[in-house]
N, C-alpha and C. Protein backbone atom coordinates (compact mmCIF):
# COMPACT_ATOMS: atom_id res chain seq x y z
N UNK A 1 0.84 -1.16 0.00
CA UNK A 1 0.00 0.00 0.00
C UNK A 1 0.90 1.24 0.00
N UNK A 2 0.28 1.74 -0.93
CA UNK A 2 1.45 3.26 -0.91
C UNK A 2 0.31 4.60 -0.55
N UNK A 3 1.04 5.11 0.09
CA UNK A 3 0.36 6.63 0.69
C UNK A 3 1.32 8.08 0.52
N UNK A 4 0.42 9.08 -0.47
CA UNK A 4 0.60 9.90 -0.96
C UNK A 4 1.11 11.28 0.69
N UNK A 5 2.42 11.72 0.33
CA UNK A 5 2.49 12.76 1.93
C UNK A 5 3.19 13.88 1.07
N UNK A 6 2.88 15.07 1.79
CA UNK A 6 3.30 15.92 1.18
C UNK A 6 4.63 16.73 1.56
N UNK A 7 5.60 16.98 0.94
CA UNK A 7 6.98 17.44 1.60
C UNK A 7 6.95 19.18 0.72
N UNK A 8 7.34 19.74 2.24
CA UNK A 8 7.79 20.80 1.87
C UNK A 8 9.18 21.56 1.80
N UNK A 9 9.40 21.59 1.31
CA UNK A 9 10.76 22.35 0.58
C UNK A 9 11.01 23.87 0.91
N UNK A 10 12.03 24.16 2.06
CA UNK A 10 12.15 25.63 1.46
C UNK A 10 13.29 25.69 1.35
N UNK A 11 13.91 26.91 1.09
CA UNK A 11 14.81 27.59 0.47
C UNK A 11 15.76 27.81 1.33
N UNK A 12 17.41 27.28 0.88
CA UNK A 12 18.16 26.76 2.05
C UNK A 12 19.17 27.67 2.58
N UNK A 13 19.70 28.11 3.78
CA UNK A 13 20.26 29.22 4.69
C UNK A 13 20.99 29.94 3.02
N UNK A 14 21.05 31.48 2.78
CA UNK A 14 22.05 31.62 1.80
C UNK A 14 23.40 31.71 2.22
N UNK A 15 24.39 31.33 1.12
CA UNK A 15 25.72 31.41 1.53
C UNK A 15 26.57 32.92 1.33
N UNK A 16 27.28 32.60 2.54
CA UNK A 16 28.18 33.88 2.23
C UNK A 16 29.24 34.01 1.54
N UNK A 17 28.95 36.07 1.45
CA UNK A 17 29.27 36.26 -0.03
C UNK A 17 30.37 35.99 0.10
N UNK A 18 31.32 35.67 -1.01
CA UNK A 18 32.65 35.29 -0.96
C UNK A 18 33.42 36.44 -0.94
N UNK A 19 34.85 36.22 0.03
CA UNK A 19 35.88 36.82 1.13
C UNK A 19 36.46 37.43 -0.08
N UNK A 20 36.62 39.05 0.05
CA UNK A 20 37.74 39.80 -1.12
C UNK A 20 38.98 39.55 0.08
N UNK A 21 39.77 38.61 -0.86
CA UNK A 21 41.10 38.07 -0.54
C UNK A 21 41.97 39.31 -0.69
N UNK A 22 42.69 39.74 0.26
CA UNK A 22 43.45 41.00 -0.12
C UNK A 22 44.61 41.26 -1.33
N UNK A 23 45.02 41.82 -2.17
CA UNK A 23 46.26 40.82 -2.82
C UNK A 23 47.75 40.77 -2.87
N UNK A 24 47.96 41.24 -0.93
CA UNK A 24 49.14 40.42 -0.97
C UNK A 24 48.82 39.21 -0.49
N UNK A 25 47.95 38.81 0.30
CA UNK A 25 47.91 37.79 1.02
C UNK A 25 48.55 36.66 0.50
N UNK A 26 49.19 35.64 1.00
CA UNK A 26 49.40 34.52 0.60
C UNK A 26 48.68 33.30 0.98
N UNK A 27 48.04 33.08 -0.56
CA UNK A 27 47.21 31.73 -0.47
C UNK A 27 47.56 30.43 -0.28
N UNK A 28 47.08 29.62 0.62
CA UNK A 28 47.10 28.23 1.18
C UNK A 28 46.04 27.10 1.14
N UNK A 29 46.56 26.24 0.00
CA UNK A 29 44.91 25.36 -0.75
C UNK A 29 45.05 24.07 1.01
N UNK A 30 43.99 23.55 1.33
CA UNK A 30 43.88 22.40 2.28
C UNK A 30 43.25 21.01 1.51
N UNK A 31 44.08 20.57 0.87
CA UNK A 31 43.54 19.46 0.21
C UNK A 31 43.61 18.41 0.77
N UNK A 32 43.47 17.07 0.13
CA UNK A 32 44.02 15.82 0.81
C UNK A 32 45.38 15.73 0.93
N UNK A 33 46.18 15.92 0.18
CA UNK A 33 47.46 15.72 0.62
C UNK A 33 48.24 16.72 1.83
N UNK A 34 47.13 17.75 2.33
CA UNK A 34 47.93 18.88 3.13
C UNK A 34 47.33 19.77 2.62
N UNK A 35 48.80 20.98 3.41
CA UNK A 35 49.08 22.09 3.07
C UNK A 35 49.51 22.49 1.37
N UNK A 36 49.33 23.39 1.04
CA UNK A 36 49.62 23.56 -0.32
C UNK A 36 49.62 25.07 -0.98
N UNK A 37 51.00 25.45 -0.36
CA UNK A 37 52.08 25.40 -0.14
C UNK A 37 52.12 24.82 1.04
N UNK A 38 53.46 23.85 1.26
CA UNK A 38 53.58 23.65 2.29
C UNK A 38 54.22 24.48 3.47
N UNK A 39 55.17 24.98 3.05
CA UNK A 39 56.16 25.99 3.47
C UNK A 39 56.23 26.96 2.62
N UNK A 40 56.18 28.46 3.65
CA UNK A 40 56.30 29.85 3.12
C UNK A 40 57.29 30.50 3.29
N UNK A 41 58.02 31.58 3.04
CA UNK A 41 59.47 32.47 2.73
C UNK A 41 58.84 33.29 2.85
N UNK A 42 58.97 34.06 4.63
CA UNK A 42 58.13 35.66 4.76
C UNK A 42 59.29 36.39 5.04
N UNK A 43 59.36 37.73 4.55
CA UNK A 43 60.69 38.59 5.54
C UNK A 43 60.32 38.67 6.63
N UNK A 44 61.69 38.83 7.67
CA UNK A 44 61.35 38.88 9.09
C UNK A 44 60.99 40.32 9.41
N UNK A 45 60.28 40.51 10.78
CA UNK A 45 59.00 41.40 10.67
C UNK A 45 58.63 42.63 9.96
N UNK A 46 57.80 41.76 9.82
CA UNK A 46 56.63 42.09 8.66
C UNK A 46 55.51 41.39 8.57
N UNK A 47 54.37 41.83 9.34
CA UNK A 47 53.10 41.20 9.03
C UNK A 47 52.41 40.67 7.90
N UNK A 48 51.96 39.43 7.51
CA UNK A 48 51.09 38.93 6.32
C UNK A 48 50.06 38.18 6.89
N UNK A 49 49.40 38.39 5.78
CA UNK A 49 47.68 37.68 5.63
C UNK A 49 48.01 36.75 4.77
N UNK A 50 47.60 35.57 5.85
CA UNK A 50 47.38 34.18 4.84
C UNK A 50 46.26 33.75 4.65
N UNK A 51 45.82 33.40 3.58
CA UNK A 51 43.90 32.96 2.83
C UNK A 51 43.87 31.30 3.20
N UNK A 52 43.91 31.01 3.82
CA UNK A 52 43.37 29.51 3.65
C UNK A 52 42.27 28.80 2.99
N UNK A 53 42.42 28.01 2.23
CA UNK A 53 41.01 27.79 1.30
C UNK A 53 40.91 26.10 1.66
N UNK A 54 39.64 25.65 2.25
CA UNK A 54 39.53 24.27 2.70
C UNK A 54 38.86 23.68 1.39
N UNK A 55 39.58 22.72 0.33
CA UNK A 55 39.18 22.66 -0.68
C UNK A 55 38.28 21.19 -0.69
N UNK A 56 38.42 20.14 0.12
CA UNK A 56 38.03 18.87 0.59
C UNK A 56 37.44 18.55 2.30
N UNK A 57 36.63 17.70 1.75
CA UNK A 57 35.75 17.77 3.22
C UNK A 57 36.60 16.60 3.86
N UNK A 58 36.74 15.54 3.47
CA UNK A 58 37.55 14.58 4.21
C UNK A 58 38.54 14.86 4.75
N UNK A 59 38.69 15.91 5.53
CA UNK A 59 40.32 16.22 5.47
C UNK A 59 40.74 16.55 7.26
N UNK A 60 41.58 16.37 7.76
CA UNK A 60 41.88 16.73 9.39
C UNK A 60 41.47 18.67 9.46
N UNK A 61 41.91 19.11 8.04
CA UNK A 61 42.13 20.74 7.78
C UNK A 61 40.85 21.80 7.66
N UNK A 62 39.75 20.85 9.10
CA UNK A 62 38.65 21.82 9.51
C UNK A 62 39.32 22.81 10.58
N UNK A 63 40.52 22.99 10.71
CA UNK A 63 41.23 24.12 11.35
C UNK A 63 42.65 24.37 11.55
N UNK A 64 43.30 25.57 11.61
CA UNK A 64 44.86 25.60 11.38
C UNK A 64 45.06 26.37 12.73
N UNK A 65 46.23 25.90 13.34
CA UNK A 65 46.54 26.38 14.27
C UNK A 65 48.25 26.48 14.47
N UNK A 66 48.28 27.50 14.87
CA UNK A 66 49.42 28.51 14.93
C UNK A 66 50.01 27.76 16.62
N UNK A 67 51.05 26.92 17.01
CA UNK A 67 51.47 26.77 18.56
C UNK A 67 51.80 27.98 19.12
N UNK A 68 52.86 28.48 18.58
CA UNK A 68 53.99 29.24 19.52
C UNK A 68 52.84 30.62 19.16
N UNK A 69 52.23 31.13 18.54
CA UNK A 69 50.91 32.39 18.62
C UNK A 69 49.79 32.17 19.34
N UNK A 70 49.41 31.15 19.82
CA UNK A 70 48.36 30.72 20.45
C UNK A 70 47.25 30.67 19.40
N UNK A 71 47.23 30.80 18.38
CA UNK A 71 46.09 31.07 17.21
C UNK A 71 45.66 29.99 16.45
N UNK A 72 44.53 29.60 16.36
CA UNK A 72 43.37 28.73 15.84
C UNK A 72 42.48 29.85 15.32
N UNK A 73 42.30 28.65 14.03
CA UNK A 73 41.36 29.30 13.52
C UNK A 73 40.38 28.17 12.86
N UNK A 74 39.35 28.13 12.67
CA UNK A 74 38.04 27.16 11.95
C UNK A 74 38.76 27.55 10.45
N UNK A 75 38.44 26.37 9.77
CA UNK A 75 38.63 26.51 8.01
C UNK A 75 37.40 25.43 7.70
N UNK A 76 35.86 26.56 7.85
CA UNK A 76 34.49 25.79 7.33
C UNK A 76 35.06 25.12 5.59
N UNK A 77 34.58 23.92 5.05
CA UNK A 77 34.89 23.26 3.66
C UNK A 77 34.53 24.49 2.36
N UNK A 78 35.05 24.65 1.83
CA UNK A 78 34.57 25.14 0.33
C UNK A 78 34.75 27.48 0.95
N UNK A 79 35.20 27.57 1.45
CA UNK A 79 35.45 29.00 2.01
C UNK A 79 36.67 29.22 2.22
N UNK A 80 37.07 30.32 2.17
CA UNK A 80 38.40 31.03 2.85
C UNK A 80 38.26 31.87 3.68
N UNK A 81 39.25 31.24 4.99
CA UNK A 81 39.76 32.36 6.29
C UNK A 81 40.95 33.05 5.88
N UNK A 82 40.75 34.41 6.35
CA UNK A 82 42.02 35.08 6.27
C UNK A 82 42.45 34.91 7.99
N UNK A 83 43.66 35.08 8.17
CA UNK A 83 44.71 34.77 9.46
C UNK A 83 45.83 35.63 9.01
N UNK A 84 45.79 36.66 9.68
CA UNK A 84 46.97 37.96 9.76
C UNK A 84 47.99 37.32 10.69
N UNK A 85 49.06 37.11 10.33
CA UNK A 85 50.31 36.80 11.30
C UNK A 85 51.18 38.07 11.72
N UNK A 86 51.59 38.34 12.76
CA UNK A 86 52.12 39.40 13.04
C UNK A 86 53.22 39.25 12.91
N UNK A 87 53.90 40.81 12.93
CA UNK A 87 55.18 40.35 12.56
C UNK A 87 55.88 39.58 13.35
N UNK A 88 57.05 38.79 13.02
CA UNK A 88 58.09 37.94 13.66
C UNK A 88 59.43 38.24 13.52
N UNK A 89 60.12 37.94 14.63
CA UNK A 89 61.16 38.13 14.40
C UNK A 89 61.75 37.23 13.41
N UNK A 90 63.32 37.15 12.65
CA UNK A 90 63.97 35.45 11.91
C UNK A 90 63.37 34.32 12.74
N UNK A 91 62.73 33.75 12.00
CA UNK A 91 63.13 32.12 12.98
C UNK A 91 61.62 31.11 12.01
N UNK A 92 61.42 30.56 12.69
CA UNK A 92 60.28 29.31 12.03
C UNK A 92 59.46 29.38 12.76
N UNK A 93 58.19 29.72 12.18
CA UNK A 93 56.72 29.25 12.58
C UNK A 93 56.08 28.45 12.18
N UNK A 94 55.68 27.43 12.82
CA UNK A 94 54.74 26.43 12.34
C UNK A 94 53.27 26.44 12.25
N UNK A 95 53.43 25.88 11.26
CA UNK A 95 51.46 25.64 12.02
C UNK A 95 50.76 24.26 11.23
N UNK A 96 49.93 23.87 12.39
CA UNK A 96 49.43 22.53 11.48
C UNK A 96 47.92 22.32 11.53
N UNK A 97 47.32 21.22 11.26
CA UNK A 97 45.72 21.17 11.79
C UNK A 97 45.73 20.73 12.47
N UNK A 98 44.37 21.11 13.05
CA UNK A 98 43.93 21.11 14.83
C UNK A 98 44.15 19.77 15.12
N UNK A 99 44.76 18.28 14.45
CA UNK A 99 45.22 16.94 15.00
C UNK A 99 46.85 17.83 15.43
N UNK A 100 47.37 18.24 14.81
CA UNK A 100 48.75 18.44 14.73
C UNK A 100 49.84 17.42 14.64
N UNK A 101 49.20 17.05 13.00
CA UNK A 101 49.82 16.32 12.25
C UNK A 101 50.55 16.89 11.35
N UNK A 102 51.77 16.27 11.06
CA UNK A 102 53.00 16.45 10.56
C UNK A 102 53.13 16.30 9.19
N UNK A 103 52.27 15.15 8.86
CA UNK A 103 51.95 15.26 7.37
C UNK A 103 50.65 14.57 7.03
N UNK A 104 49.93 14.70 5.83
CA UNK A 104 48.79 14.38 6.15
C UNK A 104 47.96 13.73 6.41
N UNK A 105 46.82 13.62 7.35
CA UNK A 105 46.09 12.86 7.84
C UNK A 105 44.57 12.74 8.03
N UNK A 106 43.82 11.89 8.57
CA UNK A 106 42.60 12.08 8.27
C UNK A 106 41.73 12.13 9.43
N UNK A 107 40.35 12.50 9.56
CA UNK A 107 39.82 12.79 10.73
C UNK A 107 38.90 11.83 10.72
């Protein structure tokens, strides 16, 4: 026996408008394999904006986090965060996703 029900449909949250990427920023794709670039060449201080773009949903890279800055940030799938790094002195900053994995991995 089949019975006729009626579904209603509405119209689904809209998305936001997409982020004017500044253009120095330096862009960072989050795919499956990682980071992409993996490693960046910034002069020492001197503040930059990095774009992160979460290009895959399967991925650990629903967030990037900065150790030695204390900084996390969410990277929602299919959007870009901008993340201003302040300036630094010479030396190495890392940053990985919120597993803080070394190379890539899955959630």
């Amino acid at each position: 026996m089949t019975l006729p029900f009626p579904l209603n449909v509405e119209e689904g949250a809209p998305k936001p408008a997409p982020r004017k990427i500044p253009s120095d920023a330096l862009r960072i794709r989050i795919t499956q394999r990682g980071y992409e670039p993996a490693r960046l060449e910034i002069p020492a201080d001197r503040s930059v904006m990095l774009a992160f773009t979460r290009e895959e949903s399967p991925s650990c890279g629903a967030e990037v986090v900065f150790p030695s800055l204390g900084l996390r940030r969410a990277i929602p799938f299919g959007e870009t965060v901008l993340v201003e790094v302040p300036a630094q002195p010479k030396s190495e900053l890392t940053f990985s996703c919120g597993m803080a994995c070394s190379a890539p991995c899955s959630s």
